[in-house]
N, C-alpha and C. Protein backbone atom coordinates (compact mmCIF):
# COMPACT_ATOMS: atom_id res chain seq x y z
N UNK A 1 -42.67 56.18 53.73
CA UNK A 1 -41.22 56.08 53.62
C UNK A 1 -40.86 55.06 52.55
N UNK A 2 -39.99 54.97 51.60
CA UNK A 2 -39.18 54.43 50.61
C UNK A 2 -38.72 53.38 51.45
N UNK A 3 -39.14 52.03 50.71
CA UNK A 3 -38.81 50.39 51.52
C UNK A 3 -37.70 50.05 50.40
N UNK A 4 -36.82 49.59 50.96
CA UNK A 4 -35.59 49.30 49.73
C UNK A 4 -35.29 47.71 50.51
N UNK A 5 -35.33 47.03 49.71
CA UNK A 5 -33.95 45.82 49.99
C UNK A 5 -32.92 45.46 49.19
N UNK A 6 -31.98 45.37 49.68
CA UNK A 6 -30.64 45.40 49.38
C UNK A 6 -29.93 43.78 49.62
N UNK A 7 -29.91 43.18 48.47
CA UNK A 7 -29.40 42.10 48.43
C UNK A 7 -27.86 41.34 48.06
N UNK A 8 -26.99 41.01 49.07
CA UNK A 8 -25.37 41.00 48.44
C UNK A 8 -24.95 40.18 49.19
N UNK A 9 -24.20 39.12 49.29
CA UNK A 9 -23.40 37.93 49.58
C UNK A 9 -22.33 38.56 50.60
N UNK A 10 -21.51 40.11 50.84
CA UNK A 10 -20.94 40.12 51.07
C UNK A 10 -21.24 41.43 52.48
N UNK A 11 -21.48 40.72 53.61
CA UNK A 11 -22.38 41.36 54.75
C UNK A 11 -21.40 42.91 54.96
N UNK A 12 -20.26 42.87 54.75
CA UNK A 12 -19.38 44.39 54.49
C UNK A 12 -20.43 45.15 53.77
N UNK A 13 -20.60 44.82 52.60
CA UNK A 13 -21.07 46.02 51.38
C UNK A 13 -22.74 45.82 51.88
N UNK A 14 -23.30 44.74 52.37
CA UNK A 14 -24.70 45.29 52.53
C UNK A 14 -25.08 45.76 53.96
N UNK A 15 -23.80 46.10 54.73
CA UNK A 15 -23.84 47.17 56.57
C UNK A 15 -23.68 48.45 55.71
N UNK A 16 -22.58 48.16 55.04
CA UNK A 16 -22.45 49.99 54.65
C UNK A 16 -23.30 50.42 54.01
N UNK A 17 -24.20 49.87 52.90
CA UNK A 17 -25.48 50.36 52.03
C UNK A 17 -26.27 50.93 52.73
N UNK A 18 -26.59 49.56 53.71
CA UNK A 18 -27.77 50.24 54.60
C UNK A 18 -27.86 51.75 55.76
N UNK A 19 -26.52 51.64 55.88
CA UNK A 19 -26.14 52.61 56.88
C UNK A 19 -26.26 54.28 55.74
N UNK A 20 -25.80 53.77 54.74
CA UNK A 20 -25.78 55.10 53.67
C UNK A 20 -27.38 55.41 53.70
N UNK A 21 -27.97 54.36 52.89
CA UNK A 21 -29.75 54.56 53.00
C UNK A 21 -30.47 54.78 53.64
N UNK A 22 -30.18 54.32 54.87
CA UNK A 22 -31.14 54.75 56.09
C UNK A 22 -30.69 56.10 56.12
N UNK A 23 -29.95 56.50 56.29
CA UNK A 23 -28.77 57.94 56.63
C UNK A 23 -29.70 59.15 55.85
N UNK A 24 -29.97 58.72 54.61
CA UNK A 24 -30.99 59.60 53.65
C UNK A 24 -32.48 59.45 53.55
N UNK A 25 -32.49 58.34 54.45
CA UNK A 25 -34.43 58.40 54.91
C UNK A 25 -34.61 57.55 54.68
N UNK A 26 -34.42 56.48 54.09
CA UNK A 26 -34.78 55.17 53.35
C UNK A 26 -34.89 54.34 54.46
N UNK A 27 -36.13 53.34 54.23
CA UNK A 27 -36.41 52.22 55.30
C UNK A 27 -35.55 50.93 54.28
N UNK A 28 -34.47 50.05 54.86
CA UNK A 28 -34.20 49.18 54.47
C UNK A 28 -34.54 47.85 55.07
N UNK A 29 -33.79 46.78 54.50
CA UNK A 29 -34.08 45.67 54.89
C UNK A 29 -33.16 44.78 53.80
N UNK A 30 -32.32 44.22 54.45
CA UNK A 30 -30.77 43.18 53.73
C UNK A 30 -31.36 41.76 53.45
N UNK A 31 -30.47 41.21 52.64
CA UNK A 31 -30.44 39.93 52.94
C UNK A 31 -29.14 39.60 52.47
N UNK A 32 -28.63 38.34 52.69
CA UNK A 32 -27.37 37.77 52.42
C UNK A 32 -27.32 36.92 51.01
N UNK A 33 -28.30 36.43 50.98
CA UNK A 33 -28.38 35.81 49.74
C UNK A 33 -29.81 35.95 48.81
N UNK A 34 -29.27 35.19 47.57
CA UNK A 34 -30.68 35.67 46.55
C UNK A 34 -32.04 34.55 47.43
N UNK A 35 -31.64 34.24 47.67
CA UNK A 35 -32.81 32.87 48.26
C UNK A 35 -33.44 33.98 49.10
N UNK A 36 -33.33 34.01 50.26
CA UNK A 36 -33.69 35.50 51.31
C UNK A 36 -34.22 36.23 50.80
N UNK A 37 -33.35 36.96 49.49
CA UNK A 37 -34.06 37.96 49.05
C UNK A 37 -35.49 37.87 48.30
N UNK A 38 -35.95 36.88 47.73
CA UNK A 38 -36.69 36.30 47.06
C UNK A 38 -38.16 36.19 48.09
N UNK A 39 -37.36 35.62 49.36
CA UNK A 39 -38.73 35.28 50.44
C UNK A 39 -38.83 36.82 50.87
N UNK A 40 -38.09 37.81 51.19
CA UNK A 40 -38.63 38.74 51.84
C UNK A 40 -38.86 39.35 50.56
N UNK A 41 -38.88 39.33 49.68
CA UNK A 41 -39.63 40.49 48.59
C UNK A 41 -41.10 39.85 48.57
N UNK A 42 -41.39 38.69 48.56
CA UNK A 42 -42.16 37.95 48.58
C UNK A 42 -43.70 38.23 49.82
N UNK A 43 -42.25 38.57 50.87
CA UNK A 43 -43.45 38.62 51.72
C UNK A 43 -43.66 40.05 52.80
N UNK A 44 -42.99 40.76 51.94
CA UNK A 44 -42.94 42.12 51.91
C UNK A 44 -43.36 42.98 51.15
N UNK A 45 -43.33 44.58 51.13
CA UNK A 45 -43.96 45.40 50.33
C UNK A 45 -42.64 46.43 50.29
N UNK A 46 -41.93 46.64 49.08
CA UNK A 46 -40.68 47.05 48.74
C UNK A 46 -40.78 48.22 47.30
N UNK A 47 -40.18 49.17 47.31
CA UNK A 47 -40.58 50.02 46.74
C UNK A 47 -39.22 49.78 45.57
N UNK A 48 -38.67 48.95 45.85
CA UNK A 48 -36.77 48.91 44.94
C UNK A 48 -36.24 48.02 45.59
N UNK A 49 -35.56 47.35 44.64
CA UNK A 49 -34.59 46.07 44.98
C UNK A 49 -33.02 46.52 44.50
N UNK A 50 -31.97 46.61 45.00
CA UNK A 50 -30.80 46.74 44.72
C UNK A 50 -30.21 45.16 44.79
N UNK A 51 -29.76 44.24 43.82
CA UNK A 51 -28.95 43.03 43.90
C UNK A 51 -27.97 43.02 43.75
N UNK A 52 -26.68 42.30 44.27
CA UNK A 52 -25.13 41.67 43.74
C UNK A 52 -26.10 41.09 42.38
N UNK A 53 -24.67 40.62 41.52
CA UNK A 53 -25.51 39.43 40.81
C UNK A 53 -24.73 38.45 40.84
N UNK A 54 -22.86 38.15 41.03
CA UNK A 54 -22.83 37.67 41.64
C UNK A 54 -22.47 36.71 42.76
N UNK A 55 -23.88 35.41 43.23
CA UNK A 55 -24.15 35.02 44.45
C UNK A 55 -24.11 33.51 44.48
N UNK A 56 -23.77 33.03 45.41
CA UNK A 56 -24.02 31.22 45.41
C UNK A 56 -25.40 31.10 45.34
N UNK A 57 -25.81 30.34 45.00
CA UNK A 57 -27.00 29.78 45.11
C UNK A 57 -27.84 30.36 43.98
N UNK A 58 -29.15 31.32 44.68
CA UNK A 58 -29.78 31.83 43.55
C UNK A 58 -29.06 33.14 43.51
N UNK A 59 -28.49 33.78 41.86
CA UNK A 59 -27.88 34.64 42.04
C UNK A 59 -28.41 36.23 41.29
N UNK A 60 -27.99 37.02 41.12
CA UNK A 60 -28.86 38.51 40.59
C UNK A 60 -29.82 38.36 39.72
N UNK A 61 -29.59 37.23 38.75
CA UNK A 61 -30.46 37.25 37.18
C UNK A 61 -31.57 36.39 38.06
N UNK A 62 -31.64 35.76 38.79
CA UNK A 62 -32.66 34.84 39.24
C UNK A 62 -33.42 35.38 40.20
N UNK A 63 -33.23 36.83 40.96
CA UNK A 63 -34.12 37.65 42.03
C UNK A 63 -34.19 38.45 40.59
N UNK A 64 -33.70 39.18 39.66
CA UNK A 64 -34.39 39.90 38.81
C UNK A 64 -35.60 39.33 37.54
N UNK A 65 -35.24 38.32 37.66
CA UNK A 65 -36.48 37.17 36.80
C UNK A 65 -37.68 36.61 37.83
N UNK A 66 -37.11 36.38 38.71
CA UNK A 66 -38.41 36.07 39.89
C UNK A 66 -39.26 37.51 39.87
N UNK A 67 -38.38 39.22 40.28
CA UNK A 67 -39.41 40.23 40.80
C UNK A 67 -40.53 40.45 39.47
N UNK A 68 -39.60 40.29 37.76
CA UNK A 68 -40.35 40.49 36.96
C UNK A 68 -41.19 39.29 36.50
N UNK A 69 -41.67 38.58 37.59
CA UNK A 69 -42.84 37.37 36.99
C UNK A 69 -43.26 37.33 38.49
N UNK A 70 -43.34 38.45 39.15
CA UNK A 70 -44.11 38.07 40.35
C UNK A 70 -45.47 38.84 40.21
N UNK A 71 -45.94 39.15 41.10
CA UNK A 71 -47.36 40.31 41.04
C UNK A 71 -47.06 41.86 41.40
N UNK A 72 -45.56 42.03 41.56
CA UNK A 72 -45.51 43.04 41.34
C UNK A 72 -43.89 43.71 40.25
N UNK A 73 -44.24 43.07 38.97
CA UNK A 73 -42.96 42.98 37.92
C UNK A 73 -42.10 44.88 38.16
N UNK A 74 -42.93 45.56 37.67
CA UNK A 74 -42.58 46.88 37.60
C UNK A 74 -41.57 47.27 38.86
N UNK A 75 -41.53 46.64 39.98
CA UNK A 75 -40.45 46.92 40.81
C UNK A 75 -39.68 47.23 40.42
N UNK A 76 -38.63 48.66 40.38
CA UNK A 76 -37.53 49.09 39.97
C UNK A 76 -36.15 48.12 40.98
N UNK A 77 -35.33 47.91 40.10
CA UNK A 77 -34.14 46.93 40.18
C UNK A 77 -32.87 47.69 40.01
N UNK A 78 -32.17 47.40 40.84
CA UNK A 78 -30.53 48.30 40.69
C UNK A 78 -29.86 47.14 40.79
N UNK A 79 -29.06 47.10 39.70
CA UNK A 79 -27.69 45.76 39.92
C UNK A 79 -26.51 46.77 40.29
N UNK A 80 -25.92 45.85 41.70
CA UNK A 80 -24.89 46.17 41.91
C UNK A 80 -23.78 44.69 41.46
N UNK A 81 -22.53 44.73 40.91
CA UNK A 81 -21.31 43.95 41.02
C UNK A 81 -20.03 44.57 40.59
N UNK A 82 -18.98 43.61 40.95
CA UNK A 82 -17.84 43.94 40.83
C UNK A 82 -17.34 43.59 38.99
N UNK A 83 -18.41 42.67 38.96
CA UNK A 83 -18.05 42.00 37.52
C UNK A 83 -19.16 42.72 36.55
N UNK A 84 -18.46 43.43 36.03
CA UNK A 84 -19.79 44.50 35.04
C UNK A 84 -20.37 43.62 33.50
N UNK A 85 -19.56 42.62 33.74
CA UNK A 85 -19.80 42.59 31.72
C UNK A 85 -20.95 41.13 32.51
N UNK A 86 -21.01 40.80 33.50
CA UNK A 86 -22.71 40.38 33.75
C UNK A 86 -23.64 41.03 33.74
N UNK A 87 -23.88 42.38 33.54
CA UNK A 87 -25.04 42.99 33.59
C UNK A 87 -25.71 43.08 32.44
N UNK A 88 -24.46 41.89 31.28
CA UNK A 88 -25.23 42.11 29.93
C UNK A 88 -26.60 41.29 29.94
N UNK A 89 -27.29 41.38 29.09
CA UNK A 89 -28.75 40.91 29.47
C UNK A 89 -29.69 40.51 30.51
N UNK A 90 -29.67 41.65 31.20
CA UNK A 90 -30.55 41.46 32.35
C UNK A 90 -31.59 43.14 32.23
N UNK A 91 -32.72 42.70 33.01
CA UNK A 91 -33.29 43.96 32.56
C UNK A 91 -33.06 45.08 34.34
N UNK A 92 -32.51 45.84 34.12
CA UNK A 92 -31.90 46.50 35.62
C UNK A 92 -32.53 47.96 35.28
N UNK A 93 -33.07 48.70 35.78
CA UNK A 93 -33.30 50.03 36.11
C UNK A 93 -32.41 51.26 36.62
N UNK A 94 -30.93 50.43 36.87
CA UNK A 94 -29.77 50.99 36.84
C UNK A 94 -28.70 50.35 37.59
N UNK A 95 -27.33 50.33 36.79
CA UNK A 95 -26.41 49.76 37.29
C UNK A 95 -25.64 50.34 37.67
N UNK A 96 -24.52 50.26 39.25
CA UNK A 96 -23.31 50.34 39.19
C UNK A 96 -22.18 49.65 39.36
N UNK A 97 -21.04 49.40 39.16
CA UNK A 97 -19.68 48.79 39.41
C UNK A 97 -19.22 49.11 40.57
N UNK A 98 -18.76 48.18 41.04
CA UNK A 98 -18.01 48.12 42.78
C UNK A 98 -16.65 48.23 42.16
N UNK A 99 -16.29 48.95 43.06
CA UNK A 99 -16.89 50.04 44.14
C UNK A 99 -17.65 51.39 43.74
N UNK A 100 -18.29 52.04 43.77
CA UNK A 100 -19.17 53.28 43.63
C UNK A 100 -19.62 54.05 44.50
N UNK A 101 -19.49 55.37 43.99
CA UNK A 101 -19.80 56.12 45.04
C UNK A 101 -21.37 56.18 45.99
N UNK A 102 -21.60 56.18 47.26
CA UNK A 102 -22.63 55.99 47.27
C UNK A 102 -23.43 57.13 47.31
N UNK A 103 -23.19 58.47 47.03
CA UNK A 103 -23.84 59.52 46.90
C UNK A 103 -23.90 59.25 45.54
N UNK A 104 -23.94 58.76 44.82
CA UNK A 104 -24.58 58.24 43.27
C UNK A 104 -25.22 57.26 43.46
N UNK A 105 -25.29 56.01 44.23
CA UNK A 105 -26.24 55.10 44.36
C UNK A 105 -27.68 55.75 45.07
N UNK A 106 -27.65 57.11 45.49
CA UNK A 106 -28.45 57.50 46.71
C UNK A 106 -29.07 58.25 45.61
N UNK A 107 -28.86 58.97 44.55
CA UNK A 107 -28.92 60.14 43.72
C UNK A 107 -29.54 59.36 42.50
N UNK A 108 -29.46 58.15 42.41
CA UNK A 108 -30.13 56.84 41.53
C UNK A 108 -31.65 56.45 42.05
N UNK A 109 -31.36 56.44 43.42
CA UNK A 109 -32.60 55.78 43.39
C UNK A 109 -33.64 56.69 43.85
N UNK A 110 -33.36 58.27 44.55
CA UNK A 110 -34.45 59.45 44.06
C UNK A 110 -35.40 59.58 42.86
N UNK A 111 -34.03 59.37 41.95
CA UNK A 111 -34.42 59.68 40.75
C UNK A 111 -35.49 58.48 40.33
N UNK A 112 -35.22 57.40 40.56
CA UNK A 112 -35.98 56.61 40.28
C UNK A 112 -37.49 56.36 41.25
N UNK A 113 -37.12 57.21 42.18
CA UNK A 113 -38.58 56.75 43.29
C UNK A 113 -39.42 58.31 42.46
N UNK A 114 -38.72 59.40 41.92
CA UNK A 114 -39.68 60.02 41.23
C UNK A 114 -40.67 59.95 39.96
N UNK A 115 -39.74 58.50 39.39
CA UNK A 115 -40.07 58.19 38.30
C UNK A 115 -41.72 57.17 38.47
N UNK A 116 -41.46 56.62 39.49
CA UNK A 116 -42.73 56.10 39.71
C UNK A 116 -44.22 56.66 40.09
N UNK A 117 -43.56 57.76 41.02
CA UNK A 117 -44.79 58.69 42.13
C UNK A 117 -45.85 59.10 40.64
């Protein structure tokens, strides 16, 4: 099964993600902040990371610079935010703008779990 975590500051948008993802087969697993997200990618086995970017503390560019200098860089990355003109220089595997449909966030990351197999 497809392990996704889904990382966002704002526990609304990461109930409904998960509820969409699981809904289409996907095993998830949230966190509230980039810190969290960092330890459970860490100490987990995750097939895709979806991030806010952003977050108090550690925020999207800093879980997407940690996954690509960890031992497993190639992890495909989806930035999610409301603020799009942050997604300039970051390296993301695909972005969308909040709000978005989530039968396109779901239709993103197929595409991308085929890209790996």
């Amino acid at each position: 099964m497809y392990h996704i975590l889904v990382i966002d500051d704002e526990k609304a948008i990461l109930d409904a993600i998960k509820i969409v993802l699981s809904r289409a087969g996907f095993k998830v697993e949230i966190a509230l902040e980039g810190q969290e997200g960092i330890q459970k990618f860490n100490s987990g086995r995750f097939d895709l990371v979806i991030t806010d970017i952003l977050m108090p503390g550690l925020n999207g560019r800093d879980v997407v610079d940690h996954i690509h200098n960890s031992d497993r860089p190639c992890t495909p990355i989806i930035g999610i935010s409301a603020t799009p003109w942050l997604f300039e220089n970051i390296q993301f595997d695909a972005v969308f703008t909040k709000p978005f449909p989530f039968e396109d966030l779901v239709n993103s990351i197929r595409h991308l779990s085929m890209q790996v197999d």
